[in-house]
N, C-alpha and C. Protein backbone atom coordinates (compact mmCIF):
# COMPACT_ATOMS: atom_id res chain seq x y z
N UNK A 1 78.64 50.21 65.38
CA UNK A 1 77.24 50.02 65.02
C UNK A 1 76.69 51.23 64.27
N UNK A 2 77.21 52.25 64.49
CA UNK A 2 76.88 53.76 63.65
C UNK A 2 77.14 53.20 62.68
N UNK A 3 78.02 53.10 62.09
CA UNK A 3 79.02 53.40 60.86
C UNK A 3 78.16 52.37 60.30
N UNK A 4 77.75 51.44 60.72
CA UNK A 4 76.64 50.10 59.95
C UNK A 4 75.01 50.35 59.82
N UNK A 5 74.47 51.15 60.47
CA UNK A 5 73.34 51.56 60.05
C UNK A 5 73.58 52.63 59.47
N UNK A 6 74.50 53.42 59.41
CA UNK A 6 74.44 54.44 58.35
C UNK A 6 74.99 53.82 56.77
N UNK A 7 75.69 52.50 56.25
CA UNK A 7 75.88 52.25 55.10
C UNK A 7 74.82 51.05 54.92
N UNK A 8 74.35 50.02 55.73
CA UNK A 8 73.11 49.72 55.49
C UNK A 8 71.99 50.06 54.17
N UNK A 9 71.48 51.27 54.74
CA UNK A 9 70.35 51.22 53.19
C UNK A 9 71.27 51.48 52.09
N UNK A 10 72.55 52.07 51.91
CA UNK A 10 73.28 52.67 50.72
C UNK A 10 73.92 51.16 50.14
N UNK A 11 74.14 49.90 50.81
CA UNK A 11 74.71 49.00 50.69
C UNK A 11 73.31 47.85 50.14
N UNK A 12 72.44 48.40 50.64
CA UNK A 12 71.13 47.72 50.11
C UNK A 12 70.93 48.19 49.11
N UNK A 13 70.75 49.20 48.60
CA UNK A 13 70.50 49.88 46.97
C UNK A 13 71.52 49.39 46.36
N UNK A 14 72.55 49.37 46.40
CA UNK A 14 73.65 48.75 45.59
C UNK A 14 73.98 47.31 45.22
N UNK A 15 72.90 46.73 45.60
CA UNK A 15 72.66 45.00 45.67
C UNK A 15 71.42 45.20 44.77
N UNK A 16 70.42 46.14 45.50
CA UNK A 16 69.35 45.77 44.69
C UNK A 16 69.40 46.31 43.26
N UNK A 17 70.41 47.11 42.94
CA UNK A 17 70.52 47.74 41.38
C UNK A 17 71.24 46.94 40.95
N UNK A 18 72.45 46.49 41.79
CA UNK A 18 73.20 45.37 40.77
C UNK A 18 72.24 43.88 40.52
N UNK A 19 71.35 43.32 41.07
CA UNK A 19 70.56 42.27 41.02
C UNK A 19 69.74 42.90 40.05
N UNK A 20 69.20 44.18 39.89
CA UNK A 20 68.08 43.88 39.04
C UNK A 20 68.97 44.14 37.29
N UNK A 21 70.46 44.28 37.22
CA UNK A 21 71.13 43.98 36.04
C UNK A 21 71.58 43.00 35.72
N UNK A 22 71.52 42.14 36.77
CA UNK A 22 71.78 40.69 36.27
C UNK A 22 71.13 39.74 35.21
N UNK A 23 71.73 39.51 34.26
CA UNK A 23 71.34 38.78 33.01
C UNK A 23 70.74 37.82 33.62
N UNK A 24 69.47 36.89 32.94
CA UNK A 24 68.95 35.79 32.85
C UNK A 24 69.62 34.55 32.53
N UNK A 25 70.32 33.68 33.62
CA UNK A 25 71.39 32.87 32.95
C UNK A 25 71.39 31.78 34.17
N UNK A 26 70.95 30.71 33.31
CA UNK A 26 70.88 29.25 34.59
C UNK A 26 72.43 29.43 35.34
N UNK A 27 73.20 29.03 35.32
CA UNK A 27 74.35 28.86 35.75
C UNK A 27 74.42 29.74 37.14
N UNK A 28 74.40 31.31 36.44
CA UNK A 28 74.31 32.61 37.50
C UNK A 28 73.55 32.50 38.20
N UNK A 29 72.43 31.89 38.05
CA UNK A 29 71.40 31.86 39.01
C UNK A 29 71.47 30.75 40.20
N UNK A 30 72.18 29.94 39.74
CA UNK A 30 72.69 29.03 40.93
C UNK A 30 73.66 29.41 41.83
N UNK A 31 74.79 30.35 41.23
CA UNK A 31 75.60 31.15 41.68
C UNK A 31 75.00 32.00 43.43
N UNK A 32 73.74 32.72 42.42
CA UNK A 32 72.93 33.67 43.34
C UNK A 32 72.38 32.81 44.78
N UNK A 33 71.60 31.43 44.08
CA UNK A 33 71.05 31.09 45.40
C UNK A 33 72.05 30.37 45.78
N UNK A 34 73.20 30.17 45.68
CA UNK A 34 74.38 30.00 46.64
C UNK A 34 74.71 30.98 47.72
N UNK A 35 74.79 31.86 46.97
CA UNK A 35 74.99 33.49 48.04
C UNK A 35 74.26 33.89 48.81
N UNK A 36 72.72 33.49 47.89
CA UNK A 36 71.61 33.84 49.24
C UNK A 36 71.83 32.57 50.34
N UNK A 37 71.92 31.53 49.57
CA UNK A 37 71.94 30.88 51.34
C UNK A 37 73.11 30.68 52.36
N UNK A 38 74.42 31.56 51.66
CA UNK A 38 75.12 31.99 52.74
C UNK A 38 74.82 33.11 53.49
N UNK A 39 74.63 33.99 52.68
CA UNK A 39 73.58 35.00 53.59
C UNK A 39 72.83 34.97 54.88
N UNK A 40 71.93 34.35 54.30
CA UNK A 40 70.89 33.53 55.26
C UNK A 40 71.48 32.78 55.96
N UNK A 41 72.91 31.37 55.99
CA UNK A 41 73.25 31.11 57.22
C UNK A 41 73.68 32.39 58.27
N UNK A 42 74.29 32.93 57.63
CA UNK A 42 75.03 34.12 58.46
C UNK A 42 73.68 34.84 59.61
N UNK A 43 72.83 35.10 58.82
CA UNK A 43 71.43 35.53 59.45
C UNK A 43 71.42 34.89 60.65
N UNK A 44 70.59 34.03 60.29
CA UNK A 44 70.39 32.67 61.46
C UNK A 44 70.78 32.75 62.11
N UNK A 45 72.58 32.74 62.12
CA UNK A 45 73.29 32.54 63.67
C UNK A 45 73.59 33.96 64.43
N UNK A 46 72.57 35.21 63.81
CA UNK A 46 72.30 36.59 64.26
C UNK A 46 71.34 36.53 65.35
N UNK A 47 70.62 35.49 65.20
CA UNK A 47 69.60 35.18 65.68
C UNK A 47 69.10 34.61 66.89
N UNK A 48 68.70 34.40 67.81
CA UNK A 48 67.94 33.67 68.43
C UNK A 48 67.16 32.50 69.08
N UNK A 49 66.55 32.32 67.72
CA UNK A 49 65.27 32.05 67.65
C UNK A 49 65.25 30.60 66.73
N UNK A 50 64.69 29.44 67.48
CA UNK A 50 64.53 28.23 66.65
C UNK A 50 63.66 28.33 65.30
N UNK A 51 62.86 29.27 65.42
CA UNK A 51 62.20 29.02 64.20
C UNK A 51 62.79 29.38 63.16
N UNK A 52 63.98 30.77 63.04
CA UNK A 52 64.85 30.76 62.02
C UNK A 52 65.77 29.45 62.15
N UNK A 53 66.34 28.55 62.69
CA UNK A 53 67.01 27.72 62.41
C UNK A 53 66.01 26.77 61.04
N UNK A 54 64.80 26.79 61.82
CA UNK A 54 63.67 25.64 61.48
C UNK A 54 63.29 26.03 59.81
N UNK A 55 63.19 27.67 59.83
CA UNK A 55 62.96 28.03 57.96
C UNK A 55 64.11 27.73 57.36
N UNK A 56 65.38 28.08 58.30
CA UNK A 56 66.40 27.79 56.89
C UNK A 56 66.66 26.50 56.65
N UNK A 57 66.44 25.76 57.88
CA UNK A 57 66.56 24.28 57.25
C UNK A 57 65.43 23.49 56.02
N UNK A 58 63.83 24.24 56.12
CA UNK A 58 63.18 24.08 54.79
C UNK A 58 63.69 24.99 53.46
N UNK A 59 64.43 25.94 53.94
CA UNK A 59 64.57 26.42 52.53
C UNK A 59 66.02 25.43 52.00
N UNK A 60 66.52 25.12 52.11
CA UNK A 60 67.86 24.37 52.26
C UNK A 60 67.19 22.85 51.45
N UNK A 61 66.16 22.15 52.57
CA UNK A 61 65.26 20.81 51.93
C UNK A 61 65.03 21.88 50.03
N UNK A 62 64.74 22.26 50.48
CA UNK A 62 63.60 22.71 49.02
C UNK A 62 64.51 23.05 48.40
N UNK A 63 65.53 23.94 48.08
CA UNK A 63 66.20 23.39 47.25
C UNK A 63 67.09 22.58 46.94
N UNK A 64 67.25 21.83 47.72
CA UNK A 64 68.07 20.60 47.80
C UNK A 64 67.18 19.29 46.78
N UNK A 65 65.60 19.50 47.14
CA UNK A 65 64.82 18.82 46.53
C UNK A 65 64.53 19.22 44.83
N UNK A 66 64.50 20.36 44.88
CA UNK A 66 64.17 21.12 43.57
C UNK A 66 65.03 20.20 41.95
């Protein structure tokens, strides 16, 4: 658990610099919210709590609907 909060924020800057070089490109961008919502399953089952089950299942509707 050390060794993970200490690369944590350094592993977060390195997502958020590579995301903000990411070209503008339909395709990639479907790519991305693929990844985010594996992400986010992974989250979820970190979790708890029904109401994260309950958001990821609207974010999931919504873009499923989109």
């Amino acid at each position: 658990k050390i060794m993970l909060s200490f690369l944590l924020p350094f592993a977060t800057k390195v997502i958020t610099d590579a995301v903000a070089k990411v070209p503008d490109n339909e395709e990639l961008g479907e790519k991305l919210i693929d990844i985010c919502l594996i992400i986010l399953k992974k989250a979820v089952k970190l979790t708890k709590t029904d109401m994260d089950d309950k958001l990821l299942a609207q974010v999931e509707s919504a873009i499923k609907a989109r």
